[in-house]
N, C-alpha and C. Protein backbone atom coordinates (compact mmCIF):
# COMPACT_ATOMS: atom_id res chain seq x y z
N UNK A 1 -8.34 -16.50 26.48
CA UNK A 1 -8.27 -17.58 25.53
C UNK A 1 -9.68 -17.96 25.08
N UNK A 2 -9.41 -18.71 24.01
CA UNK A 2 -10.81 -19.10 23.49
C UNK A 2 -11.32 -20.14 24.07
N UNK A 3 -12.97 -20.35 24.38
CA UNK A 3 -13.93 -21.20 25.30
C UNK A 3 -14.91 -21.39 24.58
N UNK A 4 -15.10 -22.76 24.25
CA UNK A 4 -17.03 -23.47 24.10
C UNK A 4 -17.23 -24.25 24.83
N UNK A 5 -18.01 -23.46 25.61
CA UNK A 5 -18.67 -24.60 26.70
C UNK A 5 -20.32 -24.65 26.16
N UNK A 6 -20.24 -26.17 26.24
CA UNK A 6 -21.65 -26.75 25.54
C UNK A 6 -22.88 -27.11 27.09
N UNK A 7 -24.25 -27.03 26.49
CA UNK A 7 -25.44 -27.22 27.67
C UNK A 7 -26.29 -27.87 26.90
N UNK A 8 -26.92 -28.84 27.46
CA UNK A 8 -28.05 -29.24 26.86
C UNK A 8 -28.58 -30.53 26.64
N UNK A 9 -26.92 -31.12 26.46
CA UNK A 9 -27.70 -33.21 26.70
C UNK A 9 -28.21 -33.40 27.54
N UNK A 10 -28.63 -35.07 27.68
CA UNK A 10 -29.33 -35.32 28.14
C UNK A 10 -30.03 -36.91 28.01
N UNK A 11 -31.02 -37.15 29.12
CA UNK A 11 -31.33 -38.83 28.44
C UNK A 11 -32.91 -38.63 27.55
N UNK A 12 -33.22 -38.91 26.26
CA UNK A 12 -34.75 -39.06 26.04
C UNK A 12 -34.82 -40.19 25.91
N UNK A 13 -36.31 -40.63 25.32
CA UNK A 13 -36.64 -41.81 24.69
C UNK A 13 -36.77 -41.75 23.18
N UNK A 14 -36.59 -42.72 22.48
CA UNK A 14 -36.46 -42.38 21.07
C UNK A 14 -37.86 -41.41 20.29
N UNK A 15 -38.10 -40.42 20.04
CA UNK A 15 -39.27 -39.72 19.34
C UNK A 15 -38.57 -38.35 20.06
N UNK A 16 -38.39 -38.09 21.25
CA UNK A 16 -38.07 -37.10 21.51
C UNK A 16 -36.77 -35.88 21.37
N UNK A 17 -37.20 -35.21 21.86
CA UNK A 17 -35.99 -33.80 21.28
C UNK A 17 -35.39 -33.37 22.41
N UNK A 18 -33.69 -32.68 21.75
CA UNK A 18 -32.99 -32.17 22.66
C UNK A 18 -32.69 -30.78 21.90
N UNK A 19 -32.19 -29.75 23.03
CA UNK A 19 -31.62 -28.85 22.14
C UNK A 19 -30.41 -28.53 22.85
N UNK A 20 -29.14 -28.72 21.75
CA UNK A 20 -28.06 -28.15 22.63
C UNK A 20 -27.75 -26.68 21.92
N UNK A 21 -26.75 -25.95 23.01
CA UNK A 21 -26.38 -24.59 23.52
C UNK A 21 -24.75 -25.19 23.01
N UNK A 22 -24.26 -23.69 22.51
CA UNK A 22 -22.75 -23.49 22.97
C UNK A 22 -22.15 -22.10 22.87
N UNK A 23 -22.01 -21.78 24.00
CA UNK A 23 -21.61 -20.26 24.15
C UNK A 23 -20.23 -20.71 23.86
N UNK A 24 -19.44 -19.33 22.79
CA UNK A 24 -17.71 -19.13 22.79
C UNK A 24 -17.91 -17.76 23.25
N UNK A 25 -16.77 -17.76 24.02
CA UNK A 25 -15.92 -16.82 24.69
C UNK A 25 -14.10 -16.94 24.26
N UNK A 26 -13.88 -15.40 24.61
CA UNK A 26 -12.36 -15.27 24.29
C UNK A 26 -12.06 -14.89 23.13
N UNK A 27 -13.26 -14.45 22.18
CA UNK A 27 -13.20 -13.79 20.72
C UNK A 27 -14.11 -14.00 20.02
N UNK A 28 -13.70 -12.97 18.93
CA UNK A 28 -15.43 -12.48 18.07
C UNK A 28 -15.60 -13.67 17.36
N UNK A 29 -16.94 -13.68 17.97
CA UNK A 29 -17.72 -15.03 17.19
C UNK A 29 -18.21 -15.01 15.81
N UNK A 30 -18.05 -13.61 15.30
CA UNK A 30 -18.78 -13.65 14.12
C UNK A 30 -17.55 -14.07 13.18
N UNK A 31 -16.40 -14.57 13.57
CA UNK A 31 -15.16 -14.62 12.33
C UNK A 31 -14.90 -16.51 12.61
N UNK A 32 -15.81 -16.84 13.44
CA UNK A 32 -15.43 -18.72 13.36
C UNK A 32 -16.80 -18.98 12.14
N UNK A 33 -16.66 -19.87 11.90
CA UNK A 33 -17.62 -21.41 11.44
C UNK A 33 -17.72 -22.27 12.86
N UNK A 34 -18.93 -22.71 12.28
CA UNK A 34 -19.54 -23.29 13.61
C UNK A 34 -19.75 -24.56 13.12
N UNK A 35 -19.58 -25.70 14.02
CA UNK A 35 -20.33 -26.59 13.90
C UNK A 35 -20.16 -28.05 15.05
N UNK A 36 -21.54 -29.18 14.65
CA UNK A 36 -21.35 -29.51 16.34
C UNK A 36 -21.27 -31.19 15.28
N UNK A 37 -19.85 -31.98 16.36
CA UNK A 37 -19.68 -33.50 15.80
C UNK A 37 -20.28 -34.11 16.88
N UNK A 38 -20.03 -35.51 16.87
CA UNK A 38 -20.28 -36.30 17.74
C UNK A 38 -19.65 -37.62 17.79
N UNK A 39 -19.49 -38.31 18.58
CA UNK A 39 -18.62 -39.44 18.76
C UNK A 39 -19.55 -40.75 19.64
N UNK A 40 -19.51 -41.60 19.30
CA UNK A 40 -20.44 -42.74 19.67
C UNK A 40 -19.20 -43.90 20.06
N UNK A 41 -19.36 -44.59 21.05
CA UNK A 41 -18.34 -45.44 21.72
C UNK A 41 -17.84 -46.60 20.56
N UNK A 42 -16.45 -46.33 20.87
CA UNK A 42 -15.84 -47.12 19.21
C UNK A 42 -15.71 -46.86 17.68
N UNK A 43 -16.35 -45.64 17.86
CA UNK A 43 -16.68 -44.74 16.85
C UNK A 43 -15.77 -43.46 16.45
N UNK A 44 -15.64 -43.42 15.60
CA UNK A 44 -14.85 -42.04 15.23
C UNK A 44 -15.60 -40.90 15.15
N UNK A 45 -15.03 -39.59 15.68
CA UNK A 45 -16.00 -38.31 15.98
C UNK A 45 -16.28 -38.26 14.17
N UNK A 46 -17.64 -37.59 14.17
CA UNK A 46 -17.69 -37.30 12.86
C UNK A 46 -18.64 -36.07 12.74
N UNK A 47 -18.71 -35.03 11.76
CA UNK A 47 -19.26 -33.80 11.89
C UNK A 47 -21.17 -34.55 11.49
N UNK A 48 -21.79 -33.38 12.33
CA UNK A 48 -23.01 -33.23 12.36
C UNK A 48 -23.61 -32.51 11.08
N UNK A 49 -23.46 -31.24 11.64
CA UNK A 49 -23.84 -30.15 11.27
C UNK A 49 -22.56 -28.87 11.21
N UNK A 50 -23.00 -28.50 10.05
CA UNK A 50 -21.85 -27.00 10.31
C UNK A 50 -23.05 -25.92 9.71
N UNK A 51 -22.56 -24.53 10.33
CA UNK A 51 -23.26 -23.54 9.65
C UNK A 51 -21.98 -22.43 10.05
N UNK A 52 -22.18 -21.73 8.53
CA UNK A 52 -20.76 -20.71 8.01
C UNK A 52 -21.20 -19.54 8.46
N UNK A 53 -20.54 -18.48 8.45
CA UNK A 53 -20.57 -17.08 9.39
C UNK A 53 -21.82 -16.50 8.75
N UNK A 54 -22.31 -16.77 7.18
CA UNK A 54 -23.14 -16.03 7.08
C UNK A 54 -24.34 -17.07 7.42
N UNK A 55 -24.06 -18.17 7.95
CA UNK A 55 -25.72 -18.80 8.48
C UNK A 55 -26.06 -20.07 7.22
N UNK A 56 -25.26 -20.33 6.73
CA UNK A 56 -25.40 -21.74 5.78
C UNK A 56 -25.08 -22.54 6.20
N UNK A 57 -26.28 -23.56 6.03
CA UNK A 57 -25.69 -24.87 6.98
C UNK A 57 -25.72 -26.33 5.86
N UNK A 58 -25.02 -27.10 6.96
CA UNK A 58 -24.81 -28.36 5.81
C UNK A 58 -25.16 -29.56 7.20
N UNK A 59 -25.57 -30.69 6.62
CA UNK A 59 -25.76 -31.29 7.41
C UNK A 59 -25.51 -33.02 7.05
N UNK A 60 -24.99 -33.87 7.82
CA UNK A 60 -24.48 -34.98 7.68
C UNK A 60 -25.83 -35.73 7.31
N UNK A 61 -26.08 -36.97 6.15
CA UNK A 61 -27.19 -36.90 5.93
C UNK A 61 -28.03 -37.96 6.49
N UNK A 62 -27.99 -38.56 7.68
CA UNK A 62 -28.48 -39.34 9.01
C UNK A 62 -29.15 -38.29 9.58
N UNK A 63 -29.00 -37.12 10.05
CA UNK A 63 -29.75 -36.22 10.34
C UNK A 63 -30.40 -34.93 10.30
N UNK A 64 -30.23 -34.98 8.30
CA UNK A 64 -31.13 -34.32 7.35
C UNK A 64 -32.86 -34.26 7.94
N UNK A 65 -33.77 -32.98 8.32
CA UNK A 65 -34.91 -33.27 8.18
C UNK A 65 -35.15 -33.25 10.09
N UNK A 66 -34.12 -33.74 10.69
CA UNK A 66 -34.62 -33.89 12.34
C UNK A 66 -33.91 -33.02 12.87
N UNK A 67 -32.70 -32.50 12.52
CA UNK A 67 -31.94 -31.74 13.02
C UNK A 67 -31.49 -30.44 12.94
N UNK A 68 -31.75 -28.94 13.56
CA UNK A 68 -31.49 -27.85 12.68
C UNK A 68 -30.29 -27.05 13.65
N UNK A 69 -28.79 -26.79 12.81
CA UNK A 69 -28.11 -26.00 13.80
C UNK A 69 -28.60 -24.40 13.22
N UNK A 70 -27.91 -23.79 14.17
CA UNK A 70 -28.42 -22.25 13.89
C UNK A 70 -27.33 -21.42 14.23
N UNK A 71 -27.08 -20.30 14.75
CA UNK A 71 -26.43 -19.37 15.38
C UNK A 71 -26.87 -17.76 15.68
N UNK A 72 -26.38 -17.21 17.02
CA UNK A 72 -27.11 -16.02 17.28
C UNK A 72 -25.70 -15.35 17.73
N UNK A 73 -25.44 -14.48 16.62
CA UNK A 73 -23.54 -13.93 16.66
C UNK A 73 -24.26 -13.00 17.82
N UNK A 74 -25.00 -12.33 18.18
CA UNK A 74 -25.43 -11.33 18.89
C UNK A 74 -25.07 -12.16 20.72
N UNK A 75 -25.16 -13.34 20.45
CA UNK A 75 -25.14 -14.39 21.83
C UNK A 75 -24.04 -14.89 21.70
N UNK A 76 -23.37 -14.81 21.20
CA UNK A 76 -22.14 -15.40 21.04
C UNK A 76 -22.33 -16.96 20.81
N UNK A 77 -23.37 -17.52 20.65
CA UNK A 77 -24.12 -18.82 20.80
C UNK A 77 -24.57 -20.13 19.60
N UNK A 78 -24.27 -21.25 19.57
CA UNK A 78 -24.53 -22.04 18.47
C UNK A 78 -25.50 -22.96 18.95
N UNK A 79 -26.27 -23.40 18.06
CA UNK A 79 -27.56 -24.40 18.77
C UNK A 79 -27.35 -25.58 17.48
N UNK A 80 -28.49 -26.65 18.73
CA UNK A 80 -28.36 -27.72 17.81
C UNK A 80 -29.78 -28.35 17.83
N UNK A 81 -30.85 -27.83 17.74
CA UNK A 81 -31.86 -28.71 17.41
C UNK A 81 -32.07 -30.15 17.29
N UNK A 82 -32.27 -30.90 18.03
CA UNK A 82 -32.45 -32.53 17.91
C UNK A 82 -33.99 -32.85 17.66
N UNK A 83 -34.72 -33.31 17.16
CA UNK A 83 -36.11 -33.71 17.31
C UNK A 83 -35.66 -35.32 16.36
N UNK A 84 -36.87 -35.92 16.64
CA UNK A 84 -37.29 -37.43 16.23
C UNK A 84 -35.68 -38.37 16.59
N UNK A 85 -34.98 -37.61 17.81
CA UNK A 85 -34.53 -38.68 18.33
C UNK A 85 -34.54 -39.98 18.23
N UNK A 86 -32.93 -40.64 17.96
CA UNK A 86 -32.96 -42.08 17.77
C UNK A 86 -31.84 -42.64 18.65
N UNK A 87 -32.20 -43.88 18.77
CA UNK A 87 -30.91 -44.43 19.46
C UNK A 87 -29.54 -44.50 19.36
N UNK A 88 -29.77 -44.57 17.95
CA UNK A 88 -28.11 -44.58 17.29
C UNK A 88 -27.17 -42.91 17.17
N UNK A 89 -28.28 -42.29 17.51
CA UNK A 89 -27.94 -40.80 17.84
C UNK A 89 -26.96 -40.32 18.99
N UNK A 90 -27.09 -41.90 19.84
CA UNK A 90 -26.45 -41.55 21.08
C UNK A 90 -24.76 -41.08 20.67
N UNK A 91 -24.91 -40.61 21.41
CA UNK A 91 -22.86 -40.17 21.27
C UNK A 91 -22.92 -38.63 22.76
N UNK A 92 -21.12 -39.00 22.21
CA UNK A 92 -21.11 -37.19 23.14
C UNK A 92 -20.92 -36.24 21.45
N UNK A 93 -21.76 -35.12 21.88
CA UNK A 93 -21.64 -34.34 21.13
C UNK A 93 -20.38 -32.99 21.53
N UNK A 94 -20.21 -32.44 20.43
CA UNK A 94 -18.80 -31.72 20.30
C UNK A 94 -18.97 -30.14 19.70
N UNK A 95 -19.37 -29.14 20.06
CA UNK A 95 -18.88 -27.93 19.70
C UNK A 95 -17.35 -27.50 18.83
N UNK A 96 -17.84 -27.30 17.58
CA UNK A 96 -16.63 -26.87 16.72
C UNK A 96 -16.42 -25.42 16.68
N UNK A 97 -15.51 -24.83 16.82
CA UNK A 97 -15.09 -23.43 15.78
C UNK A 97 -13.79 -23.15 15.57
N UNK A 98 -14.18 -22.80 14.35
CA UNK A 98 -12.94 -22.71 13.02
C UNK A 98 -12.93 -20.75 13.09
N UNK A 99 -11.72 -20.74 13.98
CA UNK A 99 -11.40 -18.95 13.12
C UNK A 99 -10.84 -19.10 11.74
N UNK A 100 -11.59 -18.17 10.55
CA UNK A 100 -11.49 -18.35 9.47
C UNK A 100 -10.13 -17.36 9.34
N UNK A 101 -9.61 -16.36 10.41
CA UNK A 101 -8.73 -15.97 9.87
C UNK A 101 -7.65 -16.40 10.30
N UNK A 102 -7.25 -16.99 11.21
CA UNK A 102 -6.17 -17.87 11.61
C UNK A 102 -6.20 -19.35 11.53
N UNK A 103 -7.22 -20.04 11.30
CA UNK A 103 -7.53 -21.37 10.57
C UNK A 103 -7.72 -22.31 11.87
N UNK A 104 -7.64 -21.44 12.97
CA UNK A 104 -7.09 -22.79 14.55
C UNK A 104 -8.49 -23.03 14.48
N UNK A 105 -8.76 -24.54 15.25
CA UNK A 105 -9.91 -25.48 15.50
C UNK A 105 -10.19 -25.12 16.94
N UNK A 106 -10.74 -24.93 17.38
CA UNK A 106 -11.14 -24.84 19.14
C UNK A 106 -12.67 -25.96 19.13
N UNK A 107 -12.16 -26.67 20.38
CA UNK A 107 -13.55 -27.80 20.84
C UNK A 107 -14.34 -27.68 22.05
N UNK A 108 -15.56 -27.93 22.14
CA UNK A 108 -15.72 -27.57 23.57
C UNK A 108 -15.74 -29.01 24.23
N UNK A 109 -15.97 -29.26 25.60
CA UNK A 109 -15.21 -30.58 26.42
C UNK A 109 -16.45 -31.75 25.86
N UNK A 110 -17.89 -31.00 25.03
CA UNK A 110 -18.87 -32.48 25.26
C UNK A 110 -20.18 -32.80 25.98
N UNK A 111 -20.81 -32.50 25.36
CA UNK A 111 -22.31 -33.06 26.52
C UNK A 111 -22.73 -34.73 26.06
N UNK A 112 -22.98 -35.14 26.49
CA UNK A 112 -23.42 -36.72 26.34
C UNK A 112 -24.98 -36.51 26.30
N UNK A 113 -25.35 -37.23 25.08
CA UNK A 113 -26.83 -37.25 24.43
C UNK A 113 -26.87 -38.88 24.66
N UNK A 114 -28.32 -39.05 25.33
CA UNK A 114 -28.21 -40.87 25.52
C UNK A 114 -29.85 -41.15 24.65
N UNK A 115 -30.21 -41.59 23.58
CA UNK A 115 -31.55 -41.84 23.40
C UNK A 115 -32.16 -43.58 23.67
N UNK A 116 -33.21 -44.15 24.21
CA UNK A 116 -33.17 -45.19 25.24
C UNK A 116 -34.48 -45.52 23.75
N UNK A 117 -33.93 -47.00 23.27
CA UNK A 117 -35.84 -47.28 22.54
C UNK A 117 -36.71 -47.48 23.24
């Protein structure tokens, strides 16, 4: 079956950077869309960042400029670049993928990003 398990939160202080990881397993990675949401307490999950099979990314525009996702189909792997960390950044973050040929959503369980002013 299909698996994203996410690595990489963590606590900073506001200026600083995180980078999260998300390995999928259970099928070829090169046929999802990728992308990582996040959810902040009381808050509705909402997308970050996405980047499409051929590597185009879009980005929610709160973290235009600080934030870069990427992907390495060779790693089976999606990243999430955090720098200039902010508080309001805090949330758990969420591993997305979309198989484009069967349309199913798969999530991974969540790393918790805490940024402290």
């Amino acid at each position: 079956q299909v698996q994203l398990v996410e690595s990489g939160g963590g606590s900073v202080q506001a200026g600083g950077s995180l980078r999260l990881s998300c390995v999928v397993s259970g099928s070829i990675f090169s046929i999802f869309a990728m992308g990582w949401y996040r959810q902040a307490p009381g808050k509705q999950r909402e997308v970050v960042a996405d980047v499409t099979r051929g590597g185009t990314t879009i980005y929610e525009d709160s973290v235009k400029g600080r934030f870069t996702i990427s992907r390495d189909n060779a790693k089976n792997t999606v990243y999430l670049q955090m720098n200039s960390l902010k508080p309001e950044d805090t949330a758990v973050y969420y591993c997305n993928g979309k198989n484009l040929i069967t349309g199913r959503n798969y999530w991974g369980q969540g790393t918790q990003v805490t940024v402290s002013s």
